[in-house]
C-alpha atoms as a PDB file:
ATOM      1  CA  UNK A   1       0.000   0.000   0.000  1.00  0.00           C
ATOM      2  CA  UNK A   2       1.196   3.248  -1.062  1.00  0.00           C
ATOM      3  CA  UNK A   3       1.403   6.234   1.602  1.00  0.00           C
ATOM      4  CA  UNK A   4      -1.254   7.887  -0.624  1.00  0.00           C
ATOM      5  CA  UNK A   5      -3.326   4.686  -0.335  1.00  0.00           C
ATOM      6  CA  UNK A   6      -2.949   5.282   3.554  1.00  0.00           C
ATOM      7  CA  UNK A   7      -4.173   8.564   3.188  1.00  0.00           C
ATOM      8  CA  UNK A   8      -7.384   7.567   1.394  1.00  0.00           C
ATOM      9  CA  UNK A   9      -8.426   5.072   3.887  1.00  0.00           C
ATOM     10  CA  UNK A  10      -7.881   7.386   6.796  1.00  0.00           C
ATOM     11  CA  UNK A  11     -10.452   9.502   4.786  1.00  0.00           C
ATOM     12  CA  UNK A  12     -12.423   7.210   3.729  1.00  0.00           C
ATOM     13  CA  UNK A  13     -12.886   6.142   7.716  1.00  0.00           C
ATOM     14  CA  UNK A  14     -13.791  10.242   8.570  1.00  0.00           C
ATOM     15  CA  UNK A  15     -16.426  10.449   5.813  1.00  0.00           C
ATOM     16  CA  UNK A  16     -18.019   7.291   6.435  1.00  0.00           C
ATOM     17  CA  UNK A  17     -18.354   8.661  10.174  1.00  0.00           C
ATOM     18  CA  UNK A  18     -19.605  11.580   8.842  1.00  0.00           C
ATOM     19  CA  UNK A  19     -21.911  10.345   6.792  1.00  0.00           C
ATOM     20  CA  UNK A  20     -23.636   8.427   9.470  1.00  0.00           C
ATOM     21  CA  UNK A  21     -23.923  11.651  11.798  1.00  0.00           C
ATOM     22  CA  UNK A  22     -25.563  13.444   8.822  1.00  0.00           C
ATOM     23  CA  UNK A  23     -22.577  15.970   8.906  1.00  0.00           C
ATOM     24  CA  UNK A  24     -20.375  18.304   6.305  1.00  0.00           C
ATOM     25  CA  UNK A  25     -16.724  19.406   6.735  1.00  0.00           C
ATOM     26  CA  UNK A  26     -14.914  21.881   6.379  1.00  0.00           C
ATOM     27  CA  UNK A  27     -11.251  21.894   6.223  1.00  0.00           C
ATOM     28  CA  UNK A  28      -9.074  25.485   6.609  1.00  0.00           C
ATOM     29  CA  UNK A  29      -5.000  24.795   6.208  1.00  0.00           C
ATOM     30  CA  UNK A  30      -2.737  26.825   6.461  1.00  0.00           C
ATOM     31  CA  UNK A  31       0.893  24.243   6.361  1.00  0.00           C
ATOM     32  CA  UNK A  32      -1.156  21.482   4.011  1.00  0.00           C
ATOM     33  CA  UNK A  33      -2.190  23.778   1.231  1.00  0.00           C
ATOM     34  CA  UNK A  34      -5.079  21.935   1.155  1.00  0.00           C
ATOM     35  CA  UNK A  35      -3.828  18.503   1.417  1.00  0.00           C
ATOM     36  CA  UNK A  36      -6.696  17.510   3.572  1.00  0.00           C
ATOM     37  CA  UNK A  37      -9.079  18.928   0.997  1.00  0.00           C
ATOM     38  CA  UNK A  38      -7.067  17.086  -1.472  1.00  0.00           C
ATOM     39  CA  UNK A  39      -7.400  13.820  -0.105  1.00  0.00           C
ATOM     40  CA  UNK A  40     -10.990  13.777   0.992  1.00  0.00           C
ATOM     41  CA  UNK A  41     -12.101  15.176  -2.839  1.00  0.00           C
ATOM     42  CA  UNK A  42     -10.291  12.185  -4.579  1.00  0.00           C
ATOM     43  CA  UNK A  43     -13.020  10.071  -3.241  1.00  0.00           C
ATOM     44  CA  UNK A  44     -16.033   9.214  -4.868  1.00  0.00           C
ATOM     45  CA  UNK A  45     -19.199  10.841  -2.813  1.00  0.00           C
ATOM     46  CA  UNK A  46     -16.901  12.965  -0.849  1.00  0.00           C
ATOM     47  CA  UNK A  47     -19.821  16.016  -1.785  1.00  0.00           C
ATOM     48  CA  UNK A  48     -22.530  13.911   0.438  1.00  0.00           C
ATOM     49  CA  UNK A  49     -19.867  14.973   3.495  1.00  0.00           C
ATOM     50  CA  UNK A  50     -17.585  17.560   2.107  1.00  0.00           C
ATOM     51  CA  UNK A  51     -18.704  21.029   2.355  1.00  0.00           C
ATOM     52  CA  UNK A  52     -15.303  22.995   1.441  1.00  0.00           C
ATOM     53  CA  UNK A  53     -12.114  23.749   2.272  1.00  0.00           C
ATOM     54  CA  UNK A  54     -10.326  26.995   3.007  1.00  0.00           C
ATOM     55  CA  UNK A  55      -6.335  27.785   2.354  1.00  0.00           C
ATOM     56  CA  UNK A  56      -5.189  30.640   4.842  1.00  0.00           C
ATOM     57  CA  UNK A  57      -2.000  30.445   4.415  1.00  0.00           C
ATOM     58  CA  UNK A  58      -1.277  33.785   5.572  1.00  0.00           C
ATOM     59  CA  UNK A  59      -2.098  35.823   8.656  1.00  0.00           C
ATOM     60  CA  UNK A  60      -4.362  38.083   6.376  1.00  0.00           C
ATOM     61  CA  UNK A  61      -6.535  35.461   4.855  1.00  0.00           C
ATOM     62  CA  UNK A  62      -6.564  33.601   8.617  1.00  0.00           C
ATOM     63  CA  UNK A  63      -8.484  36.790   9.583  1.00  0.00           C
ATOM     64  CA  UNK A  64     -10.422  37.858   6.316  1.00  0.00           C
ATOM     65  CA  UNK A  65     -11.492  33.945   5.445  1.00  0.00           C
ATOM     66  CA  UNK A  66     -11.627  32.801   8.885  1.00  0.00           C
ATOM     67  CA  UNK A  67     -12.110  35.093  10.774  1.00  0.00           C
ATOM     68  CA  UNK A  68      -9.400  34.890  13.213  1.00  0.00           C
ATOM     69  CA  UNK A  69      -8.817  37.848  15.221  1.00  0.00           C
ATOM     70  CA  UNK A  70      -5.451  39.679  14.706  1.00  0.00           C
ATOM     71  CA  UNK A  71      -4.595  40.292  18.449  1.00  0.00           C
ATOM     72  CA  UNK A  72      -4.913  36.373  18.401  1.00  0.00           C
ATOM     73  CA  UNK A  73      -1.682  36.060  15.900  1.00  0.00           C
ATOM     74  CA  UNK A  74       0.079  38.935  17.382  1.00  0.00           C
ATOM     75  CA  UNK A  75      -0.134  37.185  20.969  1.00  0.00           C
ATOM     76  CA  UNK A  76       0.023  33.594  20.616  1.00  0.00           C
ATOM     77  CA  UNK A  77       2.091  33.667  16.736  1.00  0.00           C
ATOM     78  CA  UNK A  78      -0.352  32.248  13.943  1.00  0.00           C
ATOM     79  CA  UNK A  79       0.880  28.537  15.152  1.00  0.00           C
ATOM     80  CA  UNK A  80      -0.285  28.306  18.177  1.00  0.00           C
ATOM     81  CA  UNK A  81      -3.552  26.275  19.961  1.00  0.00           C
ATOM     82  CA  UNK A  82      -5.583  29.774  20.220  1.00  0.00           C
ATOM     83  CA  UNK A  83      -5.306  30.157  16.385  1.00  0.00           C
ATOM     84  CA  UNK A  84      -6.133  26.553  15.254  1.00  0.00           C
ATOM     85  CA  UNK A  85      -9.162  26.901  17.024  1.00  0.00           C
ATOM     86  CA  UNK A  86     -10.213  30.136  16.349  1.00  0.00           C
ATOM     87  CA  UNK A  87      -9.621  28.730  12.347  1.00  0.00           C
ATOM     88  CA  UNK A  88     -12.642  25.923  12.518  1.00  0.00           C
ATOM     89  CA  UNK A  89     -14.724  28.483  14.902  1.00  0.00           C
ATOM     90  CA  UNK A  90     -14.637  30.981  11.927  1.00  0.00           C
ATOM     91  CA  UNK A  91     -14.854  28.460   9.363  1.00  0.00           C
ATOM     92  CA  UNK A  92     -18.074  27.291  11.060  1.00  0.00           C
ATOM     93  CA  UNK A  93     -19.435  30.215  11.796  1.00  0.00           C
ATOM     94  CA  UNK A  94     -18.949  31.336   8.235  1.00  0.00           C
ATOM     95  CA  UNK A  95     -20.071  27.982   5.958  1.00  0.00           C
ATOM     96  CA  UNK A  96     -22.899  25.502   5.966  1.00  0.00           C
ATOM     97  CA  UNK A  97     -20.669  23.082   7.620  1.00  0.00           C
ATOM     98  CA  UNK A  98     -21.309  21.473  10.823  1.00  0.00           C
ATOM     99  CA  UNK A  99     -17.924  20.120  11.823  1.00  0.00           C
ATOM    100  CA  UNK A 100     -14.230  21.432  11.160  1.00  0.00           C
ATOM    101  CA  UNK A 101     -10.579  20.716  11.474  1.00  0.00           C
ATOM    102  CA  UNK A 102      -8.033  22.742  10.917  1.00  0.00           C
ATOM    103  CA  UNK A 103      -3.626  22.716  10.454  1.00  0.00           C
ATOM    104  CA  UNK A 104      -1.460  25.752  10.831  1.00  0.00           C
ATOM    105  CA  UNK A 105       1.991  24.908  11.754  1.00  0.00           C
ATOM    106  CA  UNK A 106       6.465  24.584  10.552  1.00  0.00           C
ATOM    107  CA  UNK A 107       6.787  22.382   7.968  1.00  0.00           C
ATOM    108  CA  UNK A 108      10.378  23.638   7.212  1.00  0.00           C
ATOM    109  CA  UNK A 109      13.241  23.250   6.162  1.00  0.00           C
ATOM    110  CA  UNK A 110      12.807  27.174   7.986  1.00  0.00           C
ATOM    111  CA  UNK A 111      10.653  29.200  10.348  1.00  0.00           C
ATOM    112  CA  UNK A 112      11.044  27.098  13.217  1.00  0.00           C
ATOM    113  CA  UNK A 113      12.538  28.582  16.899  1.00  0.00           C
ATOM    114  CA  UNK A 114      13.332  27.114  20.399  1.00  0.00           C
ATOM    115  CA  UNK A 115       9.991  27.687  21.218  1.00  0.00           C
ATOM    116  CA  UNK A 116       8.352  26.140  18.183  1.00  0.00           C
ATOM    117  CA  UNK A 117      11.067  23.679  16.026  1.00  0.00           C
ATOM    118  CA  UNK A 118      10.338  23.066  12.779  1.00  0.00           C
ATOM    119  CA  UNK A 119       7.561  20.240  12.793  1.00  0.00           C
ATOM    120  CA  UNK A 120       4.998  21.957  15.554  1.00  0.00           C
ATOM    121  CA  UNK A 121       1.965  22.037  14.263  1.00  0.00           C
ATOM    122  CA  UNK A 122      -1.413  22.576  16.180  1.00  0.00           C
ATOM    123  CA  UNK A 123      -4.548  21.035  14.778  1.00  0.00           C
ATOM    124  CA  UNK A 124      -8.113  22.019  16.001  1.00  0.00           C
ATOM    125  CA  UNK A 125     -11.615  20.128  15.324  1.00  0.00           C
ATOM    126  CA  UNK A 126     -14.971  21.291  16.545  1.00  0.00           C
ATOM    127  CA  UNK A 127     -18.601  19.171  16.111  1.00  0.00           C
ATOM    128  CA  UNK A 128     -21.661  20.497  16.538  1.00  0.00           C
ATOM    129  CA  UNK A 129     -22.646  21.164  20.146  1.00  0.00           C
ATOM    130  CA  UNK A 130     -19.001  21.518  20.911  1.00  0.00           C
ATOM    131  CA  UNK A 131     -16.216  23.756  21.318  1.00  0.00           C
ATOM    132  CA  UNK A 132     -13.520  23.601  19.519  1.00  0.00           C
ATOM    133  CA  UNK A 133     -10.341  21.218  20.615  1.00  0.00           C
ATOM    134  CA  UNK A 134      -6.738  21.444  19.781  1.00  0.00           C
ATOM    135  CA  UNK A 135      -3.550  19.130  20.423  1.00  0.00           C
ATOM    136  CA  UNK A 136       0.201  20.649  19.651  1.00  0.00           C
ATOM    137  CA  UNK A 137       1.798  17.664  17.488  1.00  0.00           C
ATOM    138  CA  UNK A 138       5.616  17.600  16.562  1.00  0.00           C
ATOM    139  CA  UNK A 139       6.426  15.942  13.637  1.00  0.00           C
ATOM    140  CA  UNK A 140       9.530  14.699  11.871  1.00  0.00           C
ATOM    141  CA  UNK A 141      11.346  14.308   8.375  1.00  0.00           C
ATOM    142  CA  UNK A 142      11.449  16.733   5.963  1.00  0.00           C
ATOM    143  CA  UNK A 143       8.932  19.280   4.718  1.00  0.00           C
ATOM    144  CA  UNK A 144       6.939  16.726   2.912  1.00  0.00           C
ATOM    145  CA  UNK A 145       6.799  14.167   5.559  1.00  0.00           C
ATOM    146  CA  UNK A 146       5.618  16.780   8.396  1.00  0.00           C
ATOM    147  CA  UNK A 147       3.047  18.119   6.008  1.00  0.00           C
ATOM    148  CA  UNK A 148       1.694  14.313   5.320  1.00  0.00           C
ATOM    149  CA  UNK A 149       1.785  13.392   8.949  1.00  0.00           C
ATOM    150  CA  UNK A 150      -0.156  16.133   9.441  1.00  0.00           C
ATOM    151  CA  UNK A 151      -2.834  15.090   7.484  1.00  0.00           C
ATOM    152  CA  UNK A 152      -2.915  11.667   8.368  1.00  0.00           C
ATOM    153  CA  UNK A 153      -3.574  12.700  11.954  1.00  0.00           C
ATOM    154  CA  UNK A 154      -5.782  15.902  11.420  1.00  0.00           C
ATOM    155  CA  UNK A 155      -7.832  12.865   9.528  1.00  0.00           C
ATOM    156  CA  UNK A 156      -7.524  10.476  12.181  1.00  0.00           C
ATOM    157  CA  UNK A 157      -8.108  12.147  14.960  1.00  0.00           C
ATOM    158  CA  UNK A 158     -11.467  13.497  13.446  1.00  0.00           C
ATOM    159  CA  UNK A 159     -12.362   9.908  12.803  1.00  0.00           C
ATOM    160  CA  UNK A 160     -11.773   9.097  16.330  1.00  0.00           C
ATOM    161  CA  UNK A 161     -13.198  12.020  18.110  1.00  0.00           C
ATOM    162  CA  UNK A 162     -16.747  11.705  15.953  1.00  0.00           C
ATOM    163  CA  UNK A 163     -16.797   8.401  17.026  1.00  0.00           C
ATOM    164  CA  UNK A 164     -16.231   9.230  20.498  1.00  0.00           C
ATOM    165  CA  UNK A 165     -19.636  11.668  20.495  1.00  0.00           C
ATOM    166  CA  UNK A 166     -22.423   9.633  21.288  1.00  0.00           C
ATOM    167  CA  UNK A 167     -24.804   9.391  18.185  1.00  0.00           C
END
């Protein structure tokens, strides 16, 4: 199995959850570039779960697409836990979708610092009824592997929490 392969069954897992729960996602990435979006769209029926996926790469789309407040980024830098949340709030406050995860971290080779080494990366999910939830990962290899590790967990992690809310 390929590590593309991999990727696709993590997402095909997610959506299948979703699915069930009668929910749409929405994705906003700032280190994937839309990797996540990527992956879930190269599945057949992705639309019945996929709602869309946002790229806010920089600090100015974060705040115009998803609505993450400036003061946020100035204080806490835009990788941080407070900013990976406030990304799915705003990109649930501002779509028809009902749950959201979103990346914003160092994939490298530069950008990282003592306090945040290349490879930190937060990711955030919120479902409905919920507030948002983050986890600080640190990843390793180069800028491709961080950025697919990344996925793989922002994927499997949403698989696992949706299946952890009671249905």
């Amino acid at each position: 199995m390929t590590k593309s392969d991999e990727l696709v069954q993590i997402a095909e897992k997610a959506g299948g959850i979703l699915l069930e729960r009668g929910w749409r996602l929405a994705t906003v990435e700032s280190c994937t570039g839309g990797w996540i979006s990527q992956t879930v769209t190269s599945l057949a029926g992705s639309s019945d779960w996929f709602e869309c996926g946002l790229v806010t790469y920089s600090n100015t789309s974060k705040a115009s697409l998803a609505g993450v407040a400036g003061s946020l980024i100035s204080r806490y830098g835009a990788v941080s836990a407070e900013v990976a949340e406030a990304m799915v709030s705003g990109a649930l406050e501002r779509t028809d979708a009902s749950v959201a995860v979103s990346v914003t971290g160092i994939a490298g080779p530069d950008g990282g610092s003592e306090e945040k080494p290349v490879g930190t990366v937060y990711i955030a999910w919120q479902f409905p009824g919920r507030n948002a939830v983050s986890q600080r990962f640190h990843f390793h290899g180069d800028r491709e592997a961080v950025r697919r590790q990344t996925v793989a967990t922002a994927l499997s992690e949403l698989a696992r929490l949706a299946q952890a809310i009671p249905g």
